[in-house]
PDB file of N, CA and C in Angstrom:
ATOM      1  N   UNK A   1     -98.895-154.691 -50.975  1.00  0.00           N
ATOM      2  CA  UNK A   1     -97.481-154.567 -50.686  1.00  0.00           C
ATOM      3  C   UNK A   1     -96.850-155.958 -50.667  1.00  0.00           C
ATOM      4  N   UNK A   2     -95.462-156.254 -51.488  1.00  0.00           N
ATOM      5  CA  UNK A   2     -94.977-157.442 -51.102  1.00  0.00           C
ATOM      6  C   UNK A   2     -94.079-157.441 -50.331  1.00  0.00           C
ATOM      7  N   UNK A   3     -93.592-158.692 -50.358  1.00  0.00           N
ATOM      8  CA  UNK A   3     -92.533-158.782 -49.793  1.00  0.00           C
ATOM      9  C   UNK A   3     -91.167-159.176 -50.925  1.00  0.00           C
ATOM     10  N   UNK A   4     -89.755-158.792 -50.593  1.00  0.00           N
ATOM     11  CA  UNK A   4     -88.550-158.787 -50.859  1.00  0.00           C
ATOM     12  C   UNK A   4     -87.626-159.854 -51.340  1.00  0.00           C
ATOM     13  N   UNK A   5     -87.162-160.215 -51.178  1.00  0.00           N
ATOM     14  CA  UNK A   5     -85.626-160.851 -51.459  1.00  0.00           C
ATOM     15  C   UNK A   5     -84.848-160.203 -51.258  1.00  0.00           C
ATOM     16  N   UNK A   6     -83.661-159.685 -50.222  1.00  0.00           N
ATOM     17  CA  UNK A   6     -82.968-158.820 -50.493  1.00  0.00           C
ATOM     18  C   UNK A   6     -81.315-159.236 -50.298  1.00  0.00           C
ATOM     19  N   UNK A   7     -80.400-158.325 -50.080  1.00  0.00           N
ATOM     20  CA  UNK A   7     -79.072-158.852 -50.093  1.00  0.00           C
ATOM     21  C   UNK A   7     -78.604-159.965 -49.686  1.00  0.00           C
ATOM     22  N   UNK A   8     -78.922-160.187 -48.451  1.00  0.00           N
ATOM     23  CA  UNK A   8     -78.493-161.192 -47.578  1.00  0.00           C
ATOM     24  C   UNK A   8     -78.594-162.817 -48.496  1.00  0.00           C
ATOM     25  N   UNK A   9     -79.332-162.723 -49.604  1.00  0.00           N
ATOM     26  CA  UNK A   9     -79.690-164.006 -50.145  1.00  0.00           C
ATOM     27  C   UNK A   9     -78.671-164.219 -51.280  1.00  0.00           C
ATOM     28  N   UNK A  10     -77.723-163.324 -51.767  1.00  0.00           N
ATOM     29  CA  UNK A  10     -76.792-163.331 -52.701  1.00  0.00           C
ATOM     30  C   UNK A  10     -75.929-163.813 -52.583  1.00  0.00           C
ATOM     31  N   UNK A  11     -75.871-165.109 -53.302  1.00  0.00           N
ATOM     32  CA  UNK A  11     -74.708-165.968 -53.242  1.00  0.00           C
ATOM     33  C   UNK A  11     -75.325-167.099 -51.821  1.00  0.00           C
ATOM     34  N   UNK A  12     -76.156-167.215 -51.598  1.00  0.00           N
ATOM     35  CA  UNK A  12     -76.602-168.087 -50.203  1.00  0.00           C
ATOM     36  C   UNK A  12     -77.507-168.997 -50.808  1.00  0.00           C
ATOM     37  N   UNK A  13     -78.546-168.103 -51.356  1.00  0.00           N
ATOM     38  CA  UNK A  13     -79.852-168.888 -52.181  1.00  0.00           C
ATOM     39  C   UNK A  13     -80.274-170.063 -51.176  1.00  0.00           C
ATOM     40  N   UNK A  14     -80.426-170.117 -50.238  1.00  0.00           N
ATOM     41  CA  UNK A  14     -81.497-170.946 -49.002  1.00  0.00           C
ATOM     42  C   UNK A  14     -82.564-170.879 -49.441  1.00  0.00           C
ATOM     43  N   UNK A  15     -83.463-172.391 -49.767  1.00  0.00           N
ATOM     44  CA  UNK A  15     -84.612-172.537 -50.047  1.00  0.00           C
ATOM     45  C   UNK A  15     -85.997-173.074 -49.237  1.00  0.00           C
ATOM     46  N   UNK A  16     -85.357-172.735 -48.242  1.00  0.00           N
ATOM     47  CA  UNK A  16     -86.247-172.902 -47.132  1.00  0.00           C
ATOM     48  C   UNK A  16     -87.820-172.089 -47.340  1.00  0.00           C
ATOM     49  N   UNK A  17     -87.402-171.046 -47.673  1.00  0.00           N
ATOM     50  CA  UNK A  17     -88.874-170.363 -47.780  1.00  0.00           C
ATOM     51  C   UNK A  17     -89.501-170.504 -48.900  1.00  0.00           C
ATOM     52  N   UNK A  18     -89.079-171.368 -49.974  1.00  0.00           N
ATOM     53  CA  UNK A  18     -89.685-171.643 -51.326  1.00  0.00           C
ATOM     54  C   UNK A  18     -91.297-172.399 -50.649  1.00  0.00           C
ATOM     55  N   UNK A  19     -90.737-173.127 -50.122  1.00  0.00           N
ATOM     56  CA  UNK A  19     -91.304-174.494 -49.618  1.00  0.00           C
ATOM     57  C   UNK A  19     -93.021-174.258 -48.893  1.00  0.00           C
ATOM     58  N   UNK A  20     -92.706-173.138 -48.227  1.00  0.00           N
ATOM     59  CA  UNK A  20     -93.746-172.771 -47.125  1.00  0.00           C
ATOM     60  C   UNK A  20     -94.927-171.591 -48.247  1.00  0.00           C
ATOM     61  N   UNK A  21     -94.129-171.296 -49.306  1.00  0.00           N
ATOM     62  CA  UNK A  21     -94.783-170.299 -49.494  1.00  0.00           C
ATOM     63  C   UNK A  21     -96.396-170.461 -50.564  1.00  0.00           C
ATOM     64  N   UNK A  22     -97.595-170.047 -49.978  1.00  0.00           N
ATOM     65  CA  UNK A  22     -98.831-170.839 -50.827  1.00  0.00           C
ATOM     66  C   UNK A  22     -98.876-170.287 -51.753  1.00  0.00           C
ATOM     67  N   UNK A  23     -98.655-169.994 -52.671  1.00  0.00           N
ATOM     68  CA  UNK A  23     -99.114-168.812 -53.947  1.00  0.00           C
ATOM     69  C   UNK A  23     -97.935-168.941 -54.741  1.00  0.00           C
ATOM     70  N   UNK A  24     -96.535-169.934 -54.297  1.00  0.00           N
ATOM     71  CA  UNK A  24     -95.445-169.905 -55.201  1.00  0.00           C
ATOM     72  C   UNK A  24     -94.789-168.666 -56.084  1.00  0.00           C
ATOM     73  N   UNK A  25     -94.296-167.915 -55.253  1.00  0.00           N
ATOM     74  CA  UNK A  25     -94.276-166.733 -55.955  1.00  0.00           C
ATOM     75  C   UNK A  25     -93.221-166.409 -56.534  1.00  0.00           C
ATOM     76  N   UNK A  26     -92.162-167.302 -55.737  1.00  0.00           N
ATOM     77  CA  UNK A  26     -90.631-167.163 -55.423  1.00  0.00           C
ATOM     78  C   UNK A  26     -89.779-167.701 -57.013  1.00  0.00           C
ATOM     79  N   UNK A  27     -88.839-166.883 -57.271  1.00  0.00           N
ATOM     80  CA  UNK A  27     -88.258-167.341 -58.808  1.00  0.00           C
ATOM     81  C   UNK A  27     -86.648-167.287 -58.604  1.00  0.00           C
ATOM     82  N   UNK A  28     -86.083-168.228 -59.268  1.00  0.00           N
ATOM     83  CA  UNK A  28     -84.740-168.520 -58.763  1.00  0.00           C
ATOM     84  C   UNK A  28     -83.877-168.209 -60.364  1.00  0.00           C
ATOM     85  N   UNK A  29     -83.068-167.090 -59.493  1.00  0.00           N
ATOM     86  CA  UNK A  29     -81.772-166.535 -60.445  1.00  0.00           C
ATOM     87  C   UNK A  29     -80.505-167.244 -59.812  1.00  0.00           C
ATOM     88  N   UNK A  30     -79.223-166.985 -60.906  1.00  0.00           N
ATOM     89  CA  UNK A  30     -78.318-167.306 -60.903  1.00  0.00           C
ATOM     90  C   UNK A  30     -77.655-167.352 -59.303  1.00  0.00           C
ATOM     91  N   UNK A  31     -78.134-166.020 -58.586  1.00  0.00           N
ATOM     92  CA  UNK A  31     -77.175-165.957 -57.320  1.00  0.00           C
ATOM     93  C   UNK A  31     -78.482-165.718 -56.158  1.00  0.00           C
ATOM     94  N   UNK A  32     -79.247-165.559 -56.664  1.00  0.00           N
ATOM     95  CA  UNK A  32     -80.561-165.328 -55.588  1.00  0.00           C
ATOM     96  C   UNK A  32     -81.873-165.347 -55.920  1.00  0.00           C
ATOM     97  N   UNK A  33     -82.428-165.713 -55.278  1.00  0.00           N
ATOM     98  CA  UNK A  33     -84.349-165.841 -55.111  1.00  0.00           C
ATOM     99  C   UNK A  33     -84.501-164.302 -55.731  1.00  0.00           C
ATOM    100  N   UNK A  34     -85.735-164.621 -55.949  1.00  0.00           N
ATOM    101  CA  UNK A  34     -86.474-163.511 -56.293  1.00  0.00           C
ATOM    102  C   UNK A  34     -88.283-163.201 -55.317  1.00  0.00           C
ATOM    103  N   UNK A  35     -88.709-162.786 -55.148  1.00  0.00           N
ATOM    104  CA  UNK A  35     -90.548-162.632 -54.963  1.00  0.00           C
ATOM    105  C   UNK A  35     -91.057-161.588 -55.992  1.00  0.00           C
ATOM    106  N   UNK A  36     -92.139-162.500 -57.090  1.00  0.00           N
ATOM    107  CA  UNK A  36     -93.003-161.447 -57.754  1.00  0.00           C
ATOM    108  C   UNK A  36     -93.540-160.509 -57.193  1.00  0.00           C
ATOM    109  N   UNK A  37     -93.887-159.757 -56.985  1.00  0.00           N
ATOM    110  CA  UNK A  37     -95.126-158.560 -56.586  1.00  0.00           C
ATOM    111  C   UNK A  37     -95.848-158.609 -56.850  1.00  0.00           C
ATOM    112  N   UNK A  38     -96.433-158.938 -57.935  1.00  0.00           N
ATOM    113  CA  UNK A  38     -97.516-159.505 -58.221  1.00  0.00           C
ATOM    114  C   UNK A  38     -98.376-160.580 -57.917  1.00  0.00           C
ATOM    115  N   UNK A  39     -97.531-161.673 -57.383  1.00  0.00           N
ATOM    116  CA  UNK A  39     -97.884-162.840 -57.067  1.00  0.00           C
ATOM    117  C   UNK A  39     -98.160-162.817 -55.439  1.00  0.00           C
ATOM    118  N   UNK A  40     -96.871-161.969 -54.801  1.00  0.00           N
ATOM    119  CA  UNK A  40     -97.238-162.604 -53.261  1.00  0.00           C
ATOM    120  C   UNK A  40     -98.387-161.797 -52.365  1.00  0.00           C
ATOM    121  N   UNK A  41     -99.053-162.759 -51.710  1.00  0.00           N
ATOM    122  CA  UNK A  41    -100.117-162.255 -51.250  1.00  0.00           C
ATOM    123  C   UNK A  41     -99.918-161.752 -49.761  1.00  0.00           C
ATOM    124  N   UNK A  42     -98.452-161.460 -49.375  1.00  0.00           N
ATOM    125  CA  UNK A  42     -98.051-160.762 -48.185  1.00  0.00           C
ATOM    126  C   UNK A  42     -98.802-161.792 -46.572  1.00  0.00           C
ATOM    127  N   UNK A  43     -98.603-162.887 -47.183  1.00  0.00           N
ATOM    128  CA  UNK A  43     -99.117-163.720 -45.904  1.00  0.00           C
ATOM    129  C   UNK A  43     -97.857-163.899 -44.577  1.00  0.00           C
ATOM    130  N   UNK A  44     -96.246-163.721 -45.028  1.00  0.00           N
ATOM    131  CA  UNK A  44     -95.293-163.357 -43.953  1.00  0.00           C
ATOM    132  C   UNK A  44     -94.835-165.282 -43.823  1.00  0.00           C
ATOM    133  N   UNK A  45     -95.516-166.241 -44.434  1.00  0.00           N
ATOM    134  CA  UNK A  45     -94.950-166.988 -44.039  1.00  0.00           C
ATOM    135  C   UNK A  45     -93.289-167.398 -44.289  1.00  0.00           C
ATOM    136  N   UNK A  46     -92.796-167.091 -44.852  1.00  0.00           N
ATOM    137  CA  UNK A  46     -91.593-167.021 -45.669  1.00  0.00           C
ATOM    138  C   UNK A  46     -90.263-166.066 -44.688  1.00  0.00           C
ATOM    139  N   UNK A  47     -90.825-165.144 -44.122  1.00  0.00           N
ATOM    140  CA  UNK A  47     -90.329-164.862 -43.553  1.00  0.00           C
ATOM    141  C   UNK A  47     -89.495-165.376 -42.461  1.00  0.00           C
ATOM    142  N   UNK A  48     -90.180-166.090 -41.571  1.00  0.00           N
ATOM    143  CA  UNK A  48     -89.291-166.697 -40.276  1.00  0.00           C
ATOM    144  C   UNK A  48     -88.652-167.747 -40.936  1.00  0.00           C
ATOM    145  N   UNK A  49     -88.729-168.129 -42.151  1.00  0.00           N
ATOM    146  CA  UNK A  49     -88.266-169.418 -42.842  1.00  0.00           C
ATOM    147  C   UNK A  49     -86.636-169.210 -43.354  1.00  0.00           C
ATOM    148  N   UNK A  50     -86.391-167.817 -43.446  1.00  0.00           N
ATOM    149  CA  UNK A  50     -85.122-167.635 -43.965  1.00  0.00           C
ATOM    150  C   UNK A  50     -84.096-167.466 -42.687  1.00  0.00           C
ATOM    151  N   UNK A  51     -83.094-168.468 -43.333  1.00  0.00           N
ATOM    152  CA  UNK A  51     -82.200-168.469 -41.759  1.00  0.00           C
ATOM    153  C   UNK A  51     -81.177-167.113 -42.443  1.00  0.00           C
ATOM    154  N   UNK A  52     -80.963-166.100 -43.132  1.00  0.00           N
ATOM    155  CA  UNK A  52     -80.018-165.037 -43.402  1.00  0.00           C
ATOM    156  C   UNK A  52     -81.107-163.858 -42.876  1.00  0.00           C
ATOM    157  N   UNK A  53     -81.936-164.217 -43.093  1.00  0.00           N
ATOM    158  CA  UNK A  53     -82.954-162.693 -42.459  1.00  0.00           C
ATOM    159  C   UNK A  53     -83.023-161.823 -43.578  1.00  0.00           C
ATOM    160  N   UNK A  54     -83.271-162.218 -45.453  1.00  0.00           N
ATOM    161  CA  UNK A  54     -83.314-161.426 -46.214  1.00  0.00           C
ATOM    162  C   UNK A  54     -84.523-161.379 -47.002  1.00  0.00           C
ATOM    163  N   UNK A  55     -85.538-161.680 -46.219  1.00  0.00           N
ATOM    164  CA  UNK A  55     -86.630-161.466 -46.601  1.00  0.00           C
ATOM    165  C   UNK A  55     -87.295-159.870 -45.983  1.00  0.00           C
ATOM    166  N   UNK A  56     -87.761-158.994 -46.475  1.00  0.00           N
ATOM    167  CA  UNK A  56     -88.715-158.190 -45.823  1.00  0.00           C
ATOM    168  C   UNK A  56     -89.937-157.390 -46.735  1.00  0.00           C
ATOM    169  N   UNK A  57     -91.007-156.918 -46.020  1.00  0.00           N
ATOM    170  CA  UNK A  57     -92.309-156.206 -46.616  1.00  0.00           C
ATOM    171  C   UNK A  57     -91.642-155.319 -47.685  1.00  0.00           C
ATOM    172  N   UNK A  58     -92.195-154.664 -48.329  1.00  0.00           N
ATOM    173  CA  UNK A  58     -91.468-153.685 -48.940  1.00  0.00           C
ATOM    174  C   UNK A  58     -91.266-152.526 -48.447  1.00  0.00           C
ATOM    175  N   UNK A  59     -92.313-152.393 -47.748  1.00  0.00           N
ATOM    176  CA  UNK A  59     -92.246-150.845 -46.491  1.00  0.00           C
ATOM    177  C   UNK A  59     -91.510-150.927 -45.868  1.00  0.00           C
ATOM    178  N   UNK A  60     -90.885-152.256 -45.237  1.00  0.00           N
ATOM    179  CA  UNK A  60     -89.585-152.361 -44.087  1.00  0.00           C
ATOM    180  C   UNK A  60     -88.349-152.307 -44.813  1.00  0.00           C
ATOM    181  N   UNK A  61     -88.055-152.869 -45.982  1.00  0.00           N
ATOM    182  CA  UNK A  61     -86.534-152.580 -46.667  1.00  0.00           C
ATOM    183  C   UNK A  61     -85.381-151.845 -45.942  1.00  0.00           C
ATOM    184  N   UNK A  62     -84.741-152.199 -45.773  1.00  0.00           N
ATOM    185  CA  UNK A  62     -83.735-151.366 -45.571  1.00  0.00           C
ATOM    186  C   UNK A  62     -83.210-150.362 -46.161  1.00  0.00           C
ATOM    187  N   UNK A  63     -82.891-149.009 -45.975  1.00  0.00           N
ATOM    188  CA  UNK A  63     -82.171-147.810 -46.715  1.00  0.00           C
ATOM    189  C   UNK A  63     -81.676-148.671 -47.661  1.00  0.00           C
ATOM    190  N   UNK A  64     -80.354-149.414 -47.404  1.00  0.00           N
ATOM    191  CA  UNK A  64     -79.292-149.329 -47.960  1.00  0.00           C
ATOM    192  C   UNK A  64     -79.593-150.602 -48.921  1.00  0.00           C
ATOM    193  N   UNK A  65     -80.684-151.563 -48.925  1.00  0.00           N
ATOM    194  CA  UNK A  65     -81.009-152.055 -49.827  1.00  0.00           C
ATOM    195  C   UNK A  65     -82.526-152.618 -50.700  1.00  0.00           C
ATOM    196  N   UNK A  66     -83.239-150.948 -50.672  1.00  0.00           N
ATOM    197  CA  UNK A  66     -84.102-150.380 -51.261  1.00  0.00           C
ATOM    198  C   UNK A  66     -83.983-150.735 -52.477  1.00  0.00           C
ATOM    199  N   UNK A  67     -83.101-150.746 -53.409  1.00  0.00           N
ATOM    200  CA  UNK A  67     -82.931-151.282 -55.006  1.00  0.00           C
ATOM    201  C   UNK A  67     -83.679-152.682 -55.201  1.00  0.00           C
ATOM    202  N   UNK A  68     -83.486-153.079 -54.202  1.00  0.00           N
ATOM    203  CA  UNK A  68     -83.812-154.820 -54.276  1.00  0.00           C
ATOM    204  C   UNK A  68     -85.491-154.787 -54.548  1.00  0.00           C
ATOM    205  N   UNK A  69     -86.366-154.111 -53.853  1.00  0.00           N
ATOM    206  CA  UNK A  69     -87.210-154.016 -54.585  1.00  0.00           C
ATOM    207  C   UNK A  69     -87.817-154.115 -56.084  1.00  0.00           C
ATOM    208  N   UNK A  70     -86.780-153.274 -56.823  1.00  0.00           N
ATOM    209  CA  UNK A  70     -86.722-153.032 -58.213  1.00  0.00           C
ATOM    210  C   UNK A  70     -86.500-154.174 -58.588  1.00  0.00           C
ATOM    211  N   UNK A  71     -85.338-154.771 -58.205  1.00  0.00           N
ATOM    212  CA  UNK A  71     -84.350-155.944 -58.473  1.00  0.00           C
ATOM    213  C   UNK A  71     -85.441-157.271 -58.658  1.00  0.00           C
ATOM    214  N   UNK A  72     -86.311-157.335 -57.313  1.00  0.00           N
ATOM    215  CA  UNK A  72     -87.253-158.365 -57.497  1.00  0.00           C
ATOM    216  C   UNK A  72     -87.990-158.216 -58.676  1.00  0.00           C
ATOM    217  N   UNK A  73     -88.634-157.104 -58.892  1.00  0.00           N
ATOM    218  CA  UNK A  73     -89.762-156.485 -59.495  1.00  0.00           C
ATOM    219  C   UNK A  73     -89.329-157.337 -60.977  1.00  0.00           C
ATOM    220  N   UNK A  74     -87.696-156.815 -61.498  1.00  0.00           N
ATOM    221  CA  UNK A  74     -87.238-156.795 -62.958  1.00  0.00           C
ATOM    222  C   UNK A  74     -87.114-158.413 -63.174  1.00  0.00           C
ATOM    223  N   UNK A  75     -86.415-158.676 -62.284  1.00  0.00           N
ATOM    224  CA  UNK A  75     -86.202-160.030 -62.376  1.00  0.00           C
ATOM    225  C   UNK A  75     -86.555-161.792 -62.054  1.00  0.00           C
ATOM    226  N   UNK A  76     -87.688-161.337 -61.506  1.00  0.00           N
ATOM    227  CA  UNK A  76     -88.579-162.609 -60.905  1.00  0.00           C
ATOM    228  C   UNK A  76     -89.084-162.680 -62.263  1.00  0.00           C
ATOM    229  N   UNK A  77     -90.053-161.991 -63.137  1.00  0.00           N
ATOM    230  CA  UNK A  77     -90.606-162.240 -64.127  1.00  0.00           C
ATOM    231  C   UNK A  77     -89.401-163.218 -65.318  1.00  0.00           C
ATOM    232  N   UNK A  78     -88.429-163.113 -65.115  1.00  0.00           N
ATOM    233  CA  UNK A  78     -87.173-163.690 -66.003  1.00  0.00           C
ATOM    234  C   UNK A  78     -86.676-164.408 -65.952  1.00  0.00           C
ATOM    235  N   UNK A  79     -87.070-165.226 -64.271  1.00  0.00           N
ATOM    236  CA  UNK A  79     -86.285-166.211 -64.205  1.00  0.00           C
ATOM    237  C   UNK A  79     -87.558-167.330 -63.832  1.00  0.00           C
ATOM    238  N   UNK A  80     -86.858-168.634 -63.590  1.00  0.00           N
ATOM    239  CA  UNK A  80     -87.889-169.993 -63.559  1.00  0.00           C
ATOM    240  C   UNK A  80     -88.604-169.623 -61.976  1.00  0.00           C
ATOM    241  N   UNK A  81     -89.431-170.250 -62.011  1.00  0.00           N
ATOM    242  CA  UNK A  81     -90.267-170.289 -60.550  1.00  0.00           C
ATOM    243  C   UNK A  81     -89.515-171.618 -59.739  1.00  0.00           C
ATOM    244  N   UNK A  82     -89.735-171.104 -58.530  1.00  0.00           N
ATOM    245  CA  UNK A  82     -88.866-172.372 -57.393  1.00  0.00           C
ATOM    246  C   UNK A  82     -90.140-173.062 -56.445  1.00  0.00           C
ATOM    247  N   UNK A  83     -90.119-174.155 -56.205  1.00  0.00           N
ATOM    248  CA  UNK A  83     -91.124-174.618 -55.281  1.00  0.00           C
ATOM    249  C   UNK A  83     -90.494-175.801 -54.549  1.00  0.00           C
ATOM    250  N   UNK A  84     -89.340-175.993 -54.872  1.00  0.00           N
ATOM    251  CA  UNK A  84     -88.664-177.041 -53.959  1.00  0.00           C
ATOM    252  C   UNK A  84     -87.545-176.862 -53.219  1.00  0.00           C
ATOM    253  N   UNK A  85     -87.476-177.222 -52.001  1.00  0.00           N
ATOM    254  CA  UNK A  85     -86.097-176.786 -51.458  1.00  0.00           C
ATOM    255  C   UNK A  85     -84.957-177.751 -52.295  1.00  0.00           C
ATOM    256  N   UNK A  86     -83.939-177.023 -52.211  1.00  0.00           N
ATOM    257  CA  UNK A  86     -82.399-177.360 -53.013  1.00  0.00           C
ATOM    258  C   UNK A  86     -81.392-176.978 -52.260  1.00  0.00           C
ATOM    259  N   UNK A  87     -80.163-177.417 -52.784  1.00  0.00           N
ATOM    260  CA  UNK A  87     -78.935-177.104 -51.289  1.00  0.00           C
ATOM    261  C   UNK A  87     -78.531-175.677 -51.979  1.00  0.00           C
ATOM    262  N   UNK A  88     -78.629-175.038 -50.431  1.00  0.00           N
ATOM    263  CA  UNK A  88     -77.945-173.274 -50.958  1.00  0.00           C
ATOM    264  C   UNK A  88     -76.540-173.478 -51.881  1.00  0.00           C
ATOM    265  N   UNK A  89     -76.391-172.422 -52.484  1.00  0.00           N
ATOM    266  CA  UNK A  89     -75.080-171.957 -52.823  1.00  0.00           C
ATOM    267  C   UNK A  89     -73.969-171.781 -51.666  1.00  0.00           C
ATOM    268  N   UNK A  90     -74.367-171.587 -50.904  1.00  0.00           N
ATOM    269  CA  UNK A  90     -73.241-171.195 -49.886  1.00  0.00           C
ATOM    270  C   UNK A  90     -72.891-172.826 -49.281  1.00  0.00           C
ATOM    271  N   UNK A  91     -73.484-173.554 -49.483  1.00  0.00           N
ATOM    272  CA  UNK A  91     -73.341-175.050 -48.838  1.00  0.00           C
ATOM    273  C   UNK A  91     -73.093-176.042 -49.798  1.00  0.00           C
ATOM    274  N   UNK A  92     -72.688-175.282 -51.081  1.00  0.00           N
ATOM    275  CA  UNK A  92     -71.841-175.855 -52.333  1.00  0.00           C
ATOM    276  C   UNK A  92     -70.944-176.643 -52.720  1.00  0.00           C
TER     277      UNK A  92
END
């Protein structure tokens, strides 16, 4: 099971959890992070790292943004991999 990227990171893109994460899993689109599924090995460090709180397992998702799953799934493979923190979008 991985873990997410989900709404809260749209348009924010905080790279705080790039940084922490061992397995580099994390891939950076136009308006938000991504996490492979394939790649992350569900270690949670990434988690307390995001100051928006839009990281979660995939079992925890939220109802209302369950798509994001998919969203990671389609689009991490498409975009570049991130391993360095950078200034969010929102602090632009």
């Amino acid at each position: 099971m991985a873990h997410v990227v989900c709404k809260p990171c749209v348009d924010c893109k905080y790279t705080d959890c790039v940084v922490v994460c061992p397995v580099e899993c994390f891939y950076e689109g136009e308006r938000m992070l991504y996490i492979h599924p394939d790649e992350c090995i569900d270690c949670e460090a990434c988690v307390p790292e995001c100051p928006v709180e839009a990281i979660f397992l995939a079992d925890n998702v939220p109802d209302e943004w369950k798509e994001y799953i998919q969203i990671n799934a389609d689009m991490a493979p498409q975009c570049p991999k991130i391993t360095e923190k950078k200034t969010p979008l929102c602090e632009q």
